[in-house]
C-alpha atoms as a PDB file:
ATOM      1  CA  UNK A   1       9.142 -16.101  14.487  1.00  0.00           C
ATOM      2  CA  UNK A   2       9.183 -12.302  13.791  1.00  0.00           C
ATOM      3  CA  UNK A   3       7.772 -10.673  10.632  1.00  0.00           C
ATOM      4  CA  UNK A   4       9.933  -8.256   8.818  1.00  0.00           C
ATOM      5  CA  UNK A   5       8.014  -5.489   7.086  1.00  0.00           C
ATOM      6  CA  UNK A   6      10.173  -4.082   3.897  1.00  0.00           C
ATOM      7  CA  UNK A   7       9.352  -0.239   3.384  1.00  0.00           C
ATOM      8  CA  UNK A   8      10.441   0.824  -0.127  1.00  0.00           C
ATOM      9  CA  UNK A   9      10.543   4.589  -1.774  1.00  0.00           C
ATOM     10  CA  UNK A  10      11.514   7.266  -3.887  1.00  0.00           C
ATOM     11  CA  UNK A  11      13.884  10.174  -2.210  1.00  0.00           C
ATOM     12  CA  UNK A  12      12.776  13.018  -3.808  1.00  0.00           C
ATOM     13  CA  UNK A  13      14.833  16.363  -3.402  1.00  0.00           C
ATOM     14  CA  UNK A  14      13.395  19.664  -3.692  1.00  0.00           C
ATOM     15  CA  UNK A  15      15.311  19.994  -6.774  1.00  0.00           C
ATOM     16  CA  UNK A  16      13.058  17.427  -8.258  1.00  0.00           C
ATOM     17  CA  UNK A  17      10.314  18.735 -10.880  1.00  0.00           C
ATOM     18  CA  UNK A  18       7.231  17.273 -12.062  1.00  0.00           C
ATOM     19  CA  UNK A  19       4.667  17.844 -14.591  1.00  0.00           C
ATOM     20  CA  UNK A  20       0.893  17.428 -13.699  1.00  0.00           C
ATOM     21  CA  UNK A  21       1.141  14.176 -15.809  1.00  0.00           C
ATOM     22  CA  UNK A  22       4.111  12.734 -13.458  1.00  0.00           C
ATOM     23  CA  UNK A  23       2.616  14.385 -10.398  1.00  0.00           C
ATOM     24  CA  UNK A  24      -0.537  12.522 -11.139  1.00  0.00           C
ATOM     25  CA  UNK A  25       1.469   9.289 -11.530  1.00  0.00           C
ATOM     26  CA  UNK A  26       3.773   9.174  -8.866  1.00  0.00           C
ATOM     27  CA  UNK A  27       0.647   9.592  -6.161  1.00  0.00           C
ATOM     28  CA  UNK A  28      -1.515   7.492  -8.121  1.00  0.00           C
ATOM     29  CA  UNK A  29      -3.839  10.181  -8.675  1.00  0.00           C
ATOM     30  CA  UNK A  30      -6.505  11.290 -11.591  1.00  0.00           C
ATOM     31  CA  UNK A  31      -5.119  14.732 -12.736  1.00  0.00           C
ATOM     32  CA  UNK A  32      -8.292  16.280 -11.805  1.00  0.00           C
ATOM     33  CA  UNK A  33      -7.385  15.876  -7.494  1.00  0.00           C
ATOM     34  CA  UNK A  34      -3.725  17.896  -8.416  1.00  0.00           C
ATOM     35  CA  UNK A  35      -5.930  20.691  -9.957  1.00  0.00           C
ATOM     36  CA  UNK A  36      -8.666  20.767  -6.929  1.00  0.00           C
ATOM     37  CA  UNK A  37      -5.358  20.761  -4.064  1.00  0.00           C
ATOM     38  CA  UNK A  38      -4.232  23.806  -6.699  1.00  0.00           C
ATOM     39  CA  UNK A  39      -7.546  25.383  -5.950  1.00  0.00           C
ATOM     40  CA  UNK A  40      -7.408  24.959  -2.386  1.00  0.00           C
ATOM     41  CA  UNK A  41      -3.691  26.074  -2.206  1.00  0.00           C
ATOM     42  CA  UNK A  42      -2.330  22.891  -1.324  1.00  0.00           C
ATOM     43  CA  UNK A  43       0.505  22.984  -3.764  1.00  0.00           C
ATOM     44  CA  UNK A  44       1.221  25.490  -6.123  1.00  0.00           C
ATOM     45  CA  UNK A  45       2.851  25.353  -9.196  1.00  0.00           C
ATOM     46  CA  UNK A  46       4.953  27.369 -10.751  1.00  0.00           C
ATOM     47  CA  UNK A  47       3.060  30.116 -13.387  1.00  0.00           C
ATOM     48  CA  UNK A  48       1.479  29.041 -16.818  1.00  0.00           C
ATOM     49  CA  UNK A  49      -1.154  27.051 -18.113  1.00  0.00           C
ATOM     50  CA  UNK A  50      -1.844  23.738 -16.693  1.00  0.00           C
ATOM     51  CA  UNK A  51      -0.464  21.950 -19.354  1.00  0.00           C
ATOM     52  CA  UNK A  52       2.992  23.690 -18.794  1.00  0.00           C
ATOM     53  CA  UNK A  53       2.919  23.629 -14.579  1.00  0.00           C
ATOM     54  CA  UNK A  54       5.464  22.341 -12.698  1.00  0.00           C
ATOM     55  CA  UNK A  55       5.617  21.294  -9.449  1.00  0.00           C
ATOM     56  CA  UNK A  56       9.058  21.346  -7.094  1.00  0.00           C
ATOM     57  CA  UNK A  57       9.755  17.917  -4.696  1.00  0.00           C
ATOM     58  CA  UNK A  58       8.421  19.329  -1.587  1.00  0.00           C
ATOM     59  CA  UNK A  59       4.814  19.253  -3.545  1.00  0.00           C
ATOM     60  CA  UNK A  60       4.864  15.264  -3.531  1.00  0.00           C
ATOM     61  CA  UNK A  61       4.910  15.251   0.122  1.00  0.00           C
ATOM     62  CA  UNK A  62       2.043  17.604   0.609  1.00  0.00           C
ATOM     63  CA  UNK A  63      -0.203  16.029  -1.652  1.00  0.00           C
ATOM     64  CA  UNK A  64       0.681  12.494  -0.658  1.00  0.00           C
ATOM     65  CA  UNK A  65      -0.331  14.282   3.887  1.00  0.00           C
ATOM     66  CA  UNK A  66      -3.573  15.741   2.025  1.00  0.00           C
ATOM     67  CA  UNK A  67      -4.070  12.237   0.297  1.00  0.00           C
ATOM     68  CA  UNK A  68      -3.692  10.500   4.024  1.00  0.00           C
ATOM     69  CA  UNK A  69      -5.704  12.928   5.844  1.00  0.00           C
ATOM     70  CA  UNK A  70      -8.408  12.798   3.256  1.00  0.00           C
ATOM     71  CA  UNK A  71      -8.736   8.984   3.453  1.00  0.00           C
ATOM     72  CA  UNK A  72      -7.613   8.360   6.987  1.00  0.00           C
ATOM     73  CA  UNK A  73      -9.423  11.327   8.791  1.00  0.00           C
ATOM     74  CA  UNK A  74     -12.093  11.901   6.447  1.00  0.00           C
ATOM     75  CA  UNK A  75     -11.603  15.578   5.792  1.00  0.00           C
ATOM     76  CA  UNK A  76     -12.439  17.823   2.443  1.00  0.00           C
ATOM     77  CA  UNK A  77      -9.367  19.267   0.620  1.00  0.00           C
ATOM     78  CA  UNK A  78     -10.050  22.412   1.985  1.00  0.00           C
ATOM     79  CA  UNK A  79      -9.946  20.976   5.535  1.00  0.00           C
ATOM     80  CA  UNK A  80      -6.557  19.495   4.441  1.00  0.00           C
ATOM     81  CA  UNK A  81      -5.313  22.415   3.161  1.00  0.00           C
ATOM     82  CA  UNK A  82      -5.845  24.201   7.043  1.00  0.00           C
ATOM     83  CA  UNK A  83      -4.713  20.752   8.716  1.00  0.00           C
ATOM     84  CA  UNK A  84      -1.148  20.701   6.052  1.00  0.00           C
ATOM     85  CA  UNK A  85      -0.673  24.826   7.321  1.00  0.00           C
ATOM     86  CA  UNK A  86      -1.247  23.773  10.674  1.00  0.00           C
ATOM     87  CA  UNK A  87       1.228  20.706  10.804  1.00  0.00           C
ATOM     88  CA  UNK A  88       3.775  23.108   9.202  1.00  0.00           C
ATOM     89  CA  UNK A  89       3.600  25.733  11.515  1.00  0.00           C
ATOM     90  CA  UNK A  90       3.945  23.277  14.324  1.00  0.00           C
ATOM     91  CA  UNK A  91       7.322  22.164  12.288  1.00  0.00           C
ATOM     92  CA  UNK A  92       8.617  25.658  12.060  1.00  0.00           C
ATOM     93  CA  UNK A  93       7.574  26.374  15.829  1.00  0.00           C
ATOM     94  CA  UNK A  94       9.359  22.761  17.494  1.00  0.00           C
ATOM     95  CA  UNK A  95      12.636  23.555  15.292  1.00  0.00           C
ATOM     96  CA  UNK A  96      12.976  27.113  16.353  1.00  0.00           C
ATOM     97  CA  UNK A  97      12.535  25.649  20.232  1.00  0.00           C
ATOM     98  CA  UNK A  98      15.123  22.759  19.487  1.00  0.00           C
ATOM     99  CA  UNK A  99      17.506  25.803  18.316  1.00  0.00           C
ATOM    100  CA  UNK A 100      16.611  27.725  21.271  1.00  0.00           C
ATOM    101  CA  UNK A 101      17.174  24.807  23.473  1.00  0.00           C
ATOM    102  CA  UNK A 102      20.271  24.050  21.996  1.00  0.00           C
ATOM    103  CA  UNK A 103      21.657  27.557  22.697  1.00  0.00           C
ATOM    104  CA  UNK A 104      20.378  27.899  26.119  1.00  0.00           C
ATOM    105  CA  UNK A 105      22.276  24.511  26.898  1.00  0.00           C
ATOM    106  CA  UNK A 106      25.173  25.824  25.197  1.00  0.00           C
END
């Protein structure tokens, strides 16, 4: 007999805004971790006090990597901070190939 594993989640669209409060919440995590990945420039929110910050979507996923490669690999926010910049220039870099690729074919 085969297991079934059932994945469940929140779509969250860069449209999406969050307090500190919800950001906190929605990655299970004290208040004081969103202000240390602000200090390492992890996510940035947009200007004002902390108590009026917001935070766009695309912040949720780069807190949630920085969570994973803090716990997983063992590295220090400000190691996740290089390893998030890293992993996004490798994004930018394999979709300007795949565009290059696709008009080369073309």
């Amino acid at each position: 007999m085969s297991k079934k594993t059932v994945l469940s989640g929140i779509i969250v669209e860069e449209s999406t805004v969050f307090t500190l409060g919800e950001l906190s919440r929605a990655c299970g995590k004290p208040a004081e971790w969103i202000l240390a990945l602000v200090e390492e420039g992890v996510i940035e929110p947009e200007c004002g006090d902390n108590a009026s910050w917001r935070f766009h979507g695309h912040c949720l996923r780069r807190v949630r990597i920085a969570e994973r490669l803090e716990t997983e690999l063992g590295l220090n926010l400000a190691g996740a901070a290089l390893a998030l910049e890293l992993l996004e220039e490798v994004e930018i870099l394999r979709n300007k190939i795949a565009i290059l690729e696709k008009w080369s074919i073309g």
